[in-house]
N, C-alpha and C. Protein backbone atom coordinates (compact mmCIF):
# COMPACT_ATOMS: atom_id res chain seq x y z
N UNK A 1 -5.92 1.60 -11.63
CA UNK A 1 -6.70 1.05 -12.68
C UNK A 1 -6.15 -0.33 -12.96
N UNK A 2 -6.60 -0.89 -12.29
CA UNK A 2 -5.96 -2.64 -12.31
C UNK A 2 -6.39 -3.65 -13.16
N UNK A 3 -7.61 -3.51 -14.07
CA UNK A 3 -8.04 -4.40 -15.05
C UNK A 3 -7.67 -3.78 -16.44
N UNK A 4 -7.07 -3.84 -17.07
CA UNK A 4 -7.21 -3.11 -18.53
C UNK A 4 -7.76 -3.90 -19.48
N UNK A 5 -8.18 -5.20 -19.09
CA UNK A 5 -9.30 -5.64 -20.17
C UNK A 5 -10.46 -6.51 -19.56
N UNK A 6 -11.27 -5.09 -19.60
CA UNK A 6 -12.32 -4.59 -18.64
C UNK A 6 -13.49 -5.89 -19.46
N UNK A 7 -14.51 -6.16 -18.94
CA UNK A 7 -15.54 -7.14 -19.20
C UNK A 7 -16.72 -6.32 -18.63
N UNK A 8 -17.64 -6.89 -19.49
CA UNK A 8 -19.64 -6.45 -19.26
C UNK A 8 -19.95 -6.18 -17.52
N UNK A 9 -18.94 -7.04 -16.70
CA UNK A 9 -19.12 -7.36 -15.36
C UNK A 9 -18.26 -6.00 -14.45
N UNK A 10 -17.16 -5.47 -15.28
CA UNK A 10 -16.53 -4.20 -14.67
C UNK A 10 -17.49 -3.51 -13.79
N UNK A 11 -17.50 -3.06 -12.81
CA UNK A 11 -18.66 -2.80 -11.46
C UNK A 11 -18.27 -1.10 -11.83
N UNK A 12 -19.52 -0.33 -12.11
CA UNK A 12 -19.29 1.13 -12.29
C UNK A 12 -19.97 1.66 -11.30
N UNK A 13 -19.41 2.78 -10.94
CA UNK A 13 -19.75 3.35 -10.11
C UNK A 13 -19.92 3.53 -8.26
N UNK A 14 -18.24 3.10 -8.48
CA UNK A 14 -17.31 2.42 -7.42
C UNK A 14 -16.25 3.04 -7.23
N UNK A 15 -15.51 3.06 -6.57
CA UNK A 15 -13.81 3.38 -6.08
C UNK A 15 -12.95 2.24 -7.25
N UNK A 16 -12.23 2.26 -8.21
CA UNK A 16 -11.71 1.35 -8.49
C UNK A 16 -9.74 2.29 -8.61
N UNK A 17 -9.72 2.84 -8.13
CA UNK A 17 -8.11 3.03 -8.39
C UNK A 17 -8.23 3.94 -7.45
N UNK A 18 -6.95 3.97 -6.73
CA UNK A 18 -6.45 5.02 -6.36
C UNK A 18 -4.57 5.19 -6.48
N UNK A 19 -4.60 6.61 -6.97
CA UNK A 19 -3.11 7.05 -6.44
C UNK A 19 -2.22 8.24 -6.01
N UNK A 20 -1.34 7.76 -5.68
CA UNK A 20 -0.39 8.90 -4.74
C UNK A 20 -0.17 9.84 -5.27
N UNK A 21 0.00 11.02 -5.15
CA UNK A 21 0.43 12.25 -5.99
C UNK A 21 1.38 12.78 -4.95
N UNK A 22 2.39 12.94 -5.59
CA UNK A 22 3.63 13.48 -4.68
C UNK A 22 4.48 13.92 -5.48
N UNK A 23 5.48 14.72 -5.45
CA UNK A 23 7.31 15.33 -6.02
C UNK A 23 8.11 14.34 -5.47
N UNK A 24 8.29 13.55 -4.62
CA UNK A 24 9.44 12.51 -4.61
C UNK A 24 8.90 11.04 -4.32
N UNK A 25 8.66 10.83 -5.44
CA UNK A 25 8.35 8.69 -6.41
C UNK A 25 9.60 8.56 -5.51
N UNK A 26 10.52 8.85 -5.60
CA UNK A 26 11.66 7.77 -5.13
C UNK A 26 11.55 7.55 -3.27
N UNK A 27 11.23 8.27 -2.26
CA UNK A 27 10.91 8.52 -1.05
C UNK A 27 9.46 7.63 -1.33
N UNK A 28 8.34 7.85 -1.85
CA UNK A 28 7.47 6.98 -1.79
C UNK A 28 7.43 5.71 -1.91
N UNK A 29 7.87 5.15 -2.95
CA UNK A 29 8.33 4.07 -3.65
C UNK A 29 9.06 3.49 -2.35
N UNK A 30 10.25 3.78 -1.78
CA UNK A 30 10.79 3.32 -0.20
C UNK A 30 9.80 3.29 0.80
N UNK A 31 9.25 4.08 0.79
CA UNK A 31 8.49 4.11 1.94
C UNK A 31 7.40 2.71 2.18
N UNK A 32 6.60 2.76 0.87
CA UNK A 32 5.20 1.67 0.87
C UNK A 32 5.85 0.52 0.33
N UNK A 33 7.22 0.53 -0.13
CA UNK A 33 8.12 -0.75 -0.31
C UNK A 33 8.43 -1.45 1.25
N UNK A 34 8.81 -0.59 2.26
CA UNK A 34 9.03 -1.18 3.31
C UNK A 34 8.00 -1.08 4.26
N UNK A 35 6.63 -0.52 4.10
CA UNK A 35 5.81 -1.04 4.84
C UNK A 35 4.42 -1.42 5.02
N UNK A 36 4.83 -2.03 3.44
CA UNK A 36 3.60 -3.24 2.78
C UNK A 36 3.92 -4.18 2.07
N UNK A 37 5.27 -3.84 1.27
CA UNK A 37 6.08 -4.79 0.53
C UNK A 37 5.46 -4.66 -1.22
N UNK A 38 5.14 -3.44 -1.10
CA UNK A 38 5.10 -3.21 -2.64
C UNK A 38 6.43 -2.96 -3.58
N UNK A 39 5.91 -3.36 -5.00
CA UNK A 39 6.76 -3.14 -5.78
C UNK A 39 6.63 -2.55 -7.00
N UNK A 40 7.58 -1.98 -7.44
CA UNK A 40 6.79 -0.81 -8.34
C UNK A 40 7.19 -1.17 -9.81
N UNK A 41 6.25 -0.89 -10.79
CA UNK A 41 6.64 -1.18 -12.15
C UNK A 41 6.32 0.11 -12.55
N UNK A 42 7.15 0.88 -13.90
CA UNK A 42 6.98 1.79 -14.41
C UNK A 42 6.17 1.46 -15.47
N UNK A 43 4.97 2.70 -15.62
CA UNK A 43 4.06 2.74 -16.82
C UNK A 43 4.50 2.12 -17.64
N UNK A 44 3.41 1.97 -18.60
CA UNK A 44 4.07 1.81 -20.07
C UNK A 44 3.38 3.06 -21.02
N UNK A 45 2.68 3.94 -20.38
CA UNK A 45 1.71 4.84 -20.62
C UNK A 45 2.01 6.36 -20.31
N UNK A 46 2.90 6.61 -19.33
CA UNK A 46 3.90 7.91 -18.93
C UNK A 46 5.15 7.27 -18.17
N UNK A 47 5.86 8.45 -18.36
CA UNK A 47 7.21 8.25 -17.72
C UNK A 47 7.16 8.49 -16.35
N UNK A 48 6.09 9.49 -15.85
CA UNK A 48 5.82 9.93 -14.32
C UNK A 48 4.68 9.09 -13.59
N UNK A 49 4.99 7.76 -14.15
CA UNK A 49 3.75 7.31 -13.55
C UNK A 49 4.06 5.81 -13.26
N UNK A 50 4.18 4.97 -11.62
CA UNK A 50 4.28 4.00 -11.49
C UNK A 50 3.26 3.19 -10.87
N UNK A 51 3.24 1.83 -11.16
CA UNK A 51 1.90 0.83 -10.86
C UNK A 51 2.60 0.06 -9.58
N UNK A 52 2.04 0.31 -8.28
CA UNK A 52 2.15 -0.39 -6.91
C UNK A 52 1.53 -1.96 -7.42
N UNK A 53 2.37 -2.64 -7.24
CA UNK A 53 1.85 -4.07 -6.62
C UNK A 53 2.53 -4.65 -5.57
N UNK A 54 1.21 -5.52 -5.21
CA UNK A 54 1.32 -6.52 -4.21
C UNK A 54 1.38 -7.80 -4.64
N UNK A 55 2.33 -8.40 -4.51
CA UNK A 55 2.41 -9.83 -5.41
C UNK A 55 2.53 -9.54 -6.71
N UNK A 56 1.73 -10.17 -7.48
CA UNK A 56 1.30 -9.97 -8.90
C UNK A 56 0.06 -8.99 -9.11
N UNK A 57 -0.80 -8.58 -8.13
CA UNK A 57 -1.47 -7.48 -8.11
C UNK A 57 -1.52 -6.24 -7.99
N UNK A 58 -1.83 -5.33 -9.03
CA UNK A 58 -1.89 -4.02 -9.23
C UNK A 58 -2.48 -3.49 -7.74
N UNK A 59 -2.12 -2.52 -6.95
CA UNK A 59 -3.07 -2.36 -6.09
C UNK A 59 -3.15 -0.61 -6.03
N UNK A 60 -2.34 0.75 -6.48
CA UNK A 60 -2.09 1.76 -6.70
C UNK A 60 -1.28 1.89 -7.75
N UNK A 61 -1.80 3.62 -7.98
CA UNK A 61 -0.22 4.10 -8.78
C UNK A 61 0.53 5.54 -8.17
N UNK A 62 1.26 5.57 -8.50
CA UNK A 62 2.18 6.74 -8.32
C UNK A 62 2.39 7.61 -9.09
N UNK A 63 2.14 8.97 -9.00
CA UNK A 63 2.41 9.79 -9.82
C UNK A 63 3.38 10.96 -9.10
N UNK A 64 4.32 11.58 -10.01
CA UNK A 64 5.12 12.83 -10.07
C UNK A 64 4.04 13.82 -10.25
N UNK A 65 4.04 14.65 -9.23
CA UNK A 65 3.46 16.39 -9.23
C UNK A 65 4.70 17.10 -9.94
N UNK A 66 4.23 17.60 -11.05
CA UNK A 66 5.71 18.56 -11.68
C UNK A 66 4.29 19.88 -12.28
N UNK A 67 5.03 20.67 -12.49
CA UNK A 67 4.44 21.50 -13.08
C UNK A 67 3.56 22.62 -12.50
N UNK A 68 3.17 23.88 -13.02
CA UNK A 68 2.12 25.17 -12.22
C UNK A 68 0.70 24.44 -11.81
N UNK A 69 0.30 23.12 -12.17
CA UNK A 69 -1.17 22.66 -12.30
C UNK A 69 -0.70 22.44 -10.93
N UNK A 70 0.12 22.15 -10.21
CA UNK A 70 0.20 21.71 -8.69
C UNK A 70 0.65 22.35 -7.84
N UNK A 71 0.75 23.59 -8.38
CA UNK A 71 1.57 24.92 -7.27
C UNK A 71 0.61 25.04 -5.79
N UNK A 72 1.07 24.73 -4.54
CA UNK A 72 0.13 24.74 -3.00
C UNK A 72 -0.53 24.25 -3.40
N UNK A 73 -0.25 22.75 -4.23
CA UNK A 73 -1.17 21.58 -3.59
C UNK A 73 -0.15 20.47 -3.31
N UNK A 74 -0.39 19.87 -1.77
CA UNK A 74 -0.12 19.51 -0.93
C UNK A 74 0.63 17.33 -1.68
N UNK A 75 1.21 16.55 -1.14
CA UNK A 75 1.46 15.43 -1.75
C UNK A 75 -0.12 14.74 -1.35
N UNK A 76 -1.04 14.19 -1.92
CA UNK A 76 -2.20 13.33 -1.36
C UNK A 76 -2.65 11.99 -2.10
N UNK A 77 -3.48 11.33 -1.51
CA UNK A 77 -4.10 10.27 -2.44
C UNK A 77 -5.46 10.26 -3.21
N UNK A 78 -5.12 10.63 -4.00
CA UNK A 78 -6.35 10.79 -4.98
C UNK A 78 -7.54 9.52 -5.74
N UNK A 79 -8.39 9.63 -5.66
CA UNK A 79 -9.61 8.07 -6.18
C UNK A 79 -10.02 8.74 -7.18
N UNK A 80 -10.18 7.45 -7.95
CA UNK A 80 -11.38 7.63 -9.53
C UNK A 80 -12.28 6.62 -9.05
N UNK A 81 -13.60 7.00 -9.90
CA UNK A 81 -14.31 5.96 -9.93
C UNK A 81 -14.99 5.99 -11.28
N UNK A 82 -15.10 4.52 -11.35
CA UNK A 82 -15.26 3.90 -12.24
C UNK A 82 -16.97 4.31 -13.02
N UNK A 83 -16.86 4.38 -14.57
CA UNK A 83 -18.58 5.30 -14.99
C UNK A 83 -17.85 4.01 -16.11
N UNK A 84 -19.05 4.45 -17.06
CA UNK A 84 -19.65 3.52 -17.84
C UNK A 84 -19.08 4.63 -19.26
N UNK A 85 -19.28 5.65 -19.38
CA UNK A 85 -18.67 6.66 -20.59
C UNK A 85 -18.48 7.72 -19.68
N UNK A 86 -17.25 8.17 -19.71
CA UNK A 86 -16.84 9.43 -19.30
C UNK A 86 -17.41 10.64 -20.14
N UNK A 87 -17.42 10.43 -21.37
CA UNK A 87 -17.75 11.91 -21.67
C UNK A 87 -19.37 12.13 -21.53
N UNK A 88 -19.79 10.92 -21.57
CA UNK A 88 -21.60 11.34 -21.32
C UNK A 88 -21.77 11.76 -19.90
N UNK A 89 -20.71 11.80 -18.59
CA UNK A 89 -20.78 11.73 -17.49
C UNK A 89 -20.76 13.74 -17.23
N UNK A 90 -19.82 14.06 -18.25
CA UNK A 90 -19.97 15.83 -18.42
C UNK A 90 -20.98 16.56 -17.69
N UNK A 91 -21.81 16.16 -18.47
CA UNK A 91 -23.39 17.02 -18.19
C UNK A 91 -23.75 17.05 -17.11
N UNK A 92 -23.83 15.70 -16.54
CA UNK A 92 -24.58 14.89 -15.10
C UNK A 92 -23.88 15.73 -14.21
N UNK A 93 -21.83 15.80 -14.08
CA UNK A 93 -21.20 16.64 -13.13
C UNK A 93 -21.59 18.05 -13.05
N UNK A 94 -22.16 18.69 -14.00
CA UNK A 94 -22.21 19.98 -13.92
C UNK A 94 -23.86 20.05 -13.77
N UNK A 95 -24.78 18.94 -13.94
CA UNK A 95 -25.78 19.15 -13.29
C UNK A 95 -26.34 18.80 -11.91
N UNK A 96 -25.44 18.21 -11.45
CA UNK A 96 -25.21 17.52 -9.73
C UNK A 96 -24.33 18.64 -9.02
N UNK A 97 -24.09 19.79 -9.73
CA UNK A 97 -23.72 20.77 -9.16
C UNK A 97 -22.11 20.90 -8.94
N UNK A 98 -21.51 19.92 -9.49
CA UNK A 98 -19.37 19.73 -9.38
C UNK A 98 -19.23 20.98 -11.07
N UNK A 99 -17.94 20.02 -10.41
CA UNK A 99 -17.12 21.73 -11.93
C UNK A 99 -16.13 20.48 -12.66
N UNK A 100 -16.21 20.12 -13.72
CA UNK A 100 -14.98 19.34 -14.78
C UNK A 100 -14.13 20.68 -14.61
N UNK A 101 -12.42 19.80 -13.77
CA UNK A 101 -11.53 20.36 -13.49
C UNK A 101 -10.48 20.29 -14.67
N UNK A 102 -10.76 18.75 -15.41
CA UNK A 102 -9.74 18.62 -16.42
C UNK A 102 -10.99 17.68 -17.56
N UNK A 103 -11.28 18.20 -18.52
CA UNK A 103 -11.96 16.98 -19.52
C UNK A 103 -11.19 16.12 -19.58
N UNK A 104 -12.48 15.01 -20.63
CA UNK A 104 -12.05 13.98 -20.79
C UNK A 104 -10.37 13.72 -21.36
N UNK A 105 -9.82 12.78 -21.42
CA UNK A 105 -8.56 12.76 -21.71
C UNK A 105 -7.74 10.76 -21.95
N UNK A 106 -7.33 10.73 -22.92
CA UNK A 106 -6.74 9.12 -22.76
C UNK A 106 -5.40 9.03 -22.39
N UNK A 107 -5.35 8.15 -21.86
CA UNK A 107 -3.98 7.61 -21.04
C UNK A 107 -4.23 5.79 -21.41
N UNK A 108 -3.12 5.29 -22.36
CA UNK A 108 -3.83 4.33 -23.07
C UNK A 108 -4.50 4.19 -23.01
N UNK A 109 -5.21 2.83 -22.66
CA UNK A 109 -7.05 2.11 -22.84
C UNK A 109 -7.65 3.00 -21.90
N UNK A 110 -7.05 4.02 -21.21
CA UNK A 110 -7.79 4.44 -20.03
C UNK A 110 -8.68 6.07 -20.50
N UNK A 111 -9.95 6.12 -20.18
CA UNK A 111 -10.17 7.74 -20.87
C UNK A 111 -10.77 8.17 -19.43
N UNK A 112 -10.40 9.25 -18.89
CA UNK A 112 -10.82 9.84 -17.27
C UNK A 112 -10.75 11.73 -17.14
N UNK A 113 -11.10 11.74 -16.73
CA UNK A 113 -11.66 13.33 -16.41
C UNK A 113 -11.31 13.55 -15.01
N UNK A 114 -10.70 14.71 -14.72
CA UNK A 114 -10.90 14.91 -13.15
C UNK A 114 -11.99 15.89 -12.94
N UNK A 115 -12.80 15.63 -11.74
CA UNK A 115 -14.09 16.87 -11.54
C UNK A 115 -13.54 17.28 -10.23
N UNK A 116 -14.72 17.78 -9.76
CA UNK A 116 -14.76 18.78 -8.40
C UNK A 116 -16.09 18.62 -8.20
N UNK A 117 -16.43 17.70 -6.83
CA UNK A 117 -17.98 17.50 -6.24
C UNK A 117 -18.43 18.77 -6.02
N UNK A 118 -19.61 18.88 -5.58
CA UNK A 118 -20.26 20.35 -5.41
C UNK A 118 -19.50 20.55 -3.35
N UNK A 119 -19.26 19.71 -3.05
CA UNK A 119 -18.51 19.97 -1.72
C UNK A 119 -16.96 20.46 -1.66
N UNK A 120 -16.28 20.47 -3.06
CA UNK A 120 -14.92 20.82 -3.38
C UNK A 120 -14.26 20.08 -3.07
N UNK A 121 -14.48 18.64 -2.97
CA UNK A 121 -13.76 17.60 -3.14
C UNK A 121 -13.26 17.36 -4.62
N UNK A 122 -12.10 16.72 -5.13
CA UNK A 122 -11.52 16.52 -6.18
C UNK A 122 -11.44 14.97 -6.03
N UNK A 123 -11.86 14.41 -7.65
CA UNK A 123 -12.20 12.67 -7.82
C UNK A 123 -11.87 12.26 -9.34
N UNK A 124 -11.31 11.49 -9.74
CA UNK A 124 -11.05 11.54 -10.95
C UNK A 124 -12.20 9.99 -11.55
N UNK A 125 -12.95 10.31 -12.18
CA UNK A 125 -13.73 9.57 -13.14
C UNK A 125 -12.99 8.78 -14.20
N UNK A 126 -12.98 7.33 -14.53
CA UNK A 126 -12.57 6.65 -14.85
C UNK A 126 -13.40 5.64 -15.90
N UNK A 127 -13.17 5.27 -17.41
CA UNK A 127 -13.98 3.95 -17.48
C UNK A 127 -12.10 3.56 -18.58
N UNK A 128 -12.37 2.37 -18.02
CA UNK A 128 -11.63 1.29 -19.15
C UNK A 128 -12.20 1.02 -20.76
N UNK A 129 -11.31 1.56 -21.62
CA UNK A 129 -12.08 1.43 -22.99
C UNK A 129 -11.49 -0.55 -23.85
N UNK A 130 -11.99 -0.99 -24.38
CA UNK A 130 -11.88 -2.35 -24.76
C UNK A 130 -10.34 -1.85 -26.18
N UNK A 131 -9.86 -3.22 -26.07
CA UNK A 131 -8.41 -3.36 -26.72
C UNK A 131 -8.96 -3.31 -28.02
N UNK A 132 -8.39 -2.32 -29.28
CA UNK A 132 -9.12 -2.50 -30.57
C UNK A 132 -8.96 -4.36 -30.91
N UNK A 133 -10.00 -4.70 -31.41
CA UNK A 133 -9.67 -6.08 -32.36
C UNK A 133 -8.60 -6.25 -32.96
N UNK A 134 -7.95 -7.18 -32.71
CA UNK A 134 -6.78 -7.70 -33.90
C UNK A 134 -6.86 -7.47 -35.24
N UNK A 135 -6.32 -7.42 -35.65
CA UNK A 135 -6.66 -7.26 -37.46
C UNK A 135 -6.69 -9.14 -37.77
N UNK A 136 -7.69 -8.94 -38.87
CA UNK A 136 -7.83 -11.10 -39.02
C UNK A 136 -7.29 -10.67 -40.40
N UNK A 137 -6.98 -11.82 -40.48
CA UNK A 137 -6.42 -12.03 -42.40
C UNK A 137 -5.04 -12.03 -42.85
C-alpha cells in the first residue's frame, strides 16, 4: 500500500500492493535485500509488519505468520486490490459467488478485508481512507 494520501485519481480496481507472508522476516528481509537491494522499514502501524523499498519507493510489505489463523498455510505472496469502499464491496463478494474470509478491518488510513474468489483463491481488498483534517484555530 504505497500511497497513503490517496487522491480522486487513486486507480481502483487494480493490483496495488502486494506482500510476503512468511515465519522468518529476518531470512526474507536477507534474502530480497541481496537480490534486489531492498530495504526494509518497520511499520508504524504493527510490529509484524515491514515496508520493502526500492530507493525511496515503497514497493512490498512483509508480514510475520504467527498464530492458529496460519496453521498448513504455506510462506506466500499475497495481493489486494484496490475498491473504492470496502465495506460496500461485502455484498458484491458474496454475490459474485467468493466468501469474506476476514471483514472489514483498519490498519491505520488503511481499511481491507480479505475474501476468497469463487475459484478459492485468497485476495485482500484494499481502499486508502483520506488523513482526518487538521484541526484550524
Amino acid at each position: 500500500m504505497s500511497d497513503p494520501t490517496p487522491t480522486e485519481a487513486t486507480p481502483v480496481h487494480r493490483f496495488c500492493w502486494t506482500e510476503l507472508m512468511t515465519r522468518d522476516v529476518e531470512a526474507a528481509k536477507d534474502f530480497y535485500s541481496r537480490l534486489f537491494g531492498w530495504t526494509f522499514v518497520a511499520s508504524p502501524f504493527s510490529s509484524d509488519y515491514w515496508v520493502a523499498h526500492l530507493g525511496n519507493e515503497p514497493v512490498a510489505g512483509l508480514f510475520r505468520m504467527e498464530g492458529e489463523a496460519f496453521d498448513g498455510i504455506p510462506p506466500h505472496w499475497f495481493s489486494h486490490i484496490a475498491v473504492p469502499d470496502v465495506d460496500a464491496a461485502m455484498d458484491a463478494v458474496q454475490a459474485a459467488g467468493g466468501t469474506v474470509l476476514r471483514p472489514p478491518f483498519d490498519v491505520g488510513p488503511y481499511r481491507i478485508a480479505i475474501l476468497q474468489d469463487a475459484s478459492g483463491a485468497a485476495l485482500g481488498i484494499v481502499h486508502v481512507r483520506e488523513a482526518p483534517a487538521e484541526p484550524q484555530g
